[in-house]
Protein backbone atom coordinates (compact mmCIF):
# COMPACT_ATOMS: atom_id res chain seq x y z
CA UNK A 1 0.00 0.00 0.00
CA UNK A 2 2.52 2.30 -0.84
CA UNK A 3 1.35 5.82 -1.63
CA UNK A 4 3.45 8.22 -4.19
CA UNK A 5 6.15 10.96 -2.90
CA UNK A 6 3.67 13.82 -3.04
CA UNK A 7 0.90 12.51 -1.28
CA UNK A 8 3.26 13.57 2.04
CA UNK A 9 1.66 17.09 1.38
CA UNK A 10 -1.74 15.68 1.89
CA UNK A 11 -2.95 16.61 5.75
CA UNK A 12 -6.30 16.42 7.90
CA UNK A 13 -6.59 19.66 7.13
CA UNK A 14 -6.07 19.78 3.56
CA UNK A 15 -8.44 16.88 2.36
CA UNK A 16 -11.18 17.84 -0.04
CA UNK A 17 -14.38 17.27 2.16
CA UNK A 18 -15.96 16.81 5.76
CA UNK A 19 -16.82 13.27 4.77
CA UNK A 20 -13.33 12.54 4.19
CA UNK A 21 -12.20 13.67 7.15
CA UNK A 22 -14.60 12.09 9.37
CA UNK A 23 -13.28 9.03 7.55
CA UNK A 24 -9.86 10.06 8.35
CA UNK A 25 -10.53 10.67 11.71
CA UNK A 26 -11.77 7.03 12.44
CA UNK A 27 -9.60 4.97 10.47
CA UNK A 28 -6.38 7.18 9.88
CA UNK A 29 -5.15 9.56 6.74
CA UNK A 30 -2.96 6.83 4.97
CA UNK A 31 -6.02 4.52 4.35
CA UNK A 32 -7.95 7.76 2.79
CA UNK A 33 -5.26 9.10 0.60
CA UNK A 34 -4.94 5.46 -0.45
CA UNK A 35 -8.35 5.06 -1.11
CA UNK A 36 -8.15 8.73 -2.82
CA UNK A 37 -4.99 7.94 -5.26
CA UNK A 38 -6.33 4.41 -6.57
CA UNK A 39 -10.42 5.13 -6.53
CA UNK A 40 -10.97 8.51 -7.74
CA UNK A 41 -14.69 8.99 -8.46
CA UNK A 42 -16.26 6.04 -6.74
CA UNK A 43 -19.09 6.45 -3.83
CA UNK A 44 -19.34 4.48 -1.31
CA UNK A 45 -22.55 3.83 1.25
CA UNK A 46 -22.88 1.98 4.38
CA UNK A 47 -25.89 0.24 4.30
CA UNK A 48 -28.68 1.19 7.49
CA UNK A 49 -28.74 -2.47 8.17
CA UNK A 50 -25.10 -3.49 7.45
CA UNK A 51 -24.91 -5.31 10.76
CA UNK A 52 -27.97 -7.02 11.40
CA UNK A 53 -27.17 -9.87 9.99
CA UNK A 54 -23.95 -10.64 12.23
CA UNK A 55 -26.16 -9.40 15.25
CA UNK A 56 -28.70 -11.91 14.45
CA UNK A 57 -26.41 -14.83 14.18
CA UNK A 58 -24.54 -13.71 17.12
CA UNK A 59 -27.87 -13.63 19.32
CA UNK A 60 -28.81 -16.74 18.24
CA UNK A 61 -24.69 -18.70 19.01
CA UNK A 62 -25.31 -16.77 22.63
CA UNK A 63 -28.27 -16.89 23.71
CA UNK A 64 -29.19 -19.15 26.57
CA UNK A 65 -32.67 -18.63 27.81
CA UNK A 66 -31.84 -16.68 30.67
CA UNK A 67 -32.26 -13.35 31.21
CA UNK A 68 -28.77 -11.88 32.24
CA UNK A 69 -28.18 -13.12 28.93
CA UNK A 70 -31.28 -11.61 26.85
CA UNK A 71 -30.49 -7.92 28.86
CA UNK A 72 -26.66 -8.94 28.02
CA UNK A 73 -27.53 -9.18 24.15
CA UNK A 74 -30.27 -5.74 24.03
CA UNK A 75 -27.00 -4.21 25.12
CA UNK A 76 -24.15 -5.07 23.15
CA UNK A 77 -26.76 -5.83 19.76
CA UNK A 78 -29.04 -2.91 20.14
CA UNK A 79 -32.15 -4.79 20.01
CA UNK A 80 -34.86 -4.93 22.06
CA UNK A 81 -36.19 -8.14 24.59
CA UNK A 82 -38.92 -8.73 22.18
CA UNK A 83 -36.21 -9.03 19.04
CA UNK A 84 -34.13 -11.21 20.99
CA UNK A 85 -37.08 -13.72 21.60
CA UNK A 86 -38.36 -13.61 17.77
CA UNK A 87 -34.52 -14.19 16.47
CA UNK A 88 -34.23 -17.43 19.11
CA UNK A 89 -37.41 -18.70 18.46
CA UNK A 90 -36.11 -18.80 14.76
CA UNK A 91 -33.62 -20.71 15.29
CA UNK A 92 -35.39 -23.19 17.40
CA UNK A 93 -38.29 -23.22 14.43
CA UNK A 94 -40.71 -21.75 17.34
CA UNK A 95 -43.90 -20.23 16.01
């Protein structure tokens, strides 16, 4: 991932728009001049629902039942009680 010579002159403060330099801010300036240099013109979205399918699946490996575990999961998965119980009774083909 080597960037050219001049791209040393590229700062936080210097990059083209706010979007880039939230980027910048979260993952670090080399990845976004990277990503600047090789794909010029390209848009990129991150989908509402980009995680919910590794949240689902990750409910359903931990849950046990109990509900230290259930409050556990709302937490870290951002779903509510009810969600948890419809995504465990899926995988135990409850209707």
């Amino acid at each position: 991932m080597s960037n050219p010579p001049w791209t040393e002159l590229i700062t936080m403060e210097t990059l083209p728009n706010e979007d880039l330099k939230f980027l910048a801010s979260i993952v670090g300036l080399s990845p976004i001049i990277y990503l600047m240099c090789n794909y010029q013109g390209s848009t990129y979205t991150v989908p509402k629902n980009a995680t919910l399918r590794a949240r689902r699946e990750y409910v359903k490996r931990h849950y046990d039942g109990s509900k230290s575990s259930r409050l556990y999961l709302c937490r870290i998965c951002n779903f509510s009680e009810n969600d948890i119980y419809k995504i465990a009774s899926s995988r135990l083909n409850i209707t």
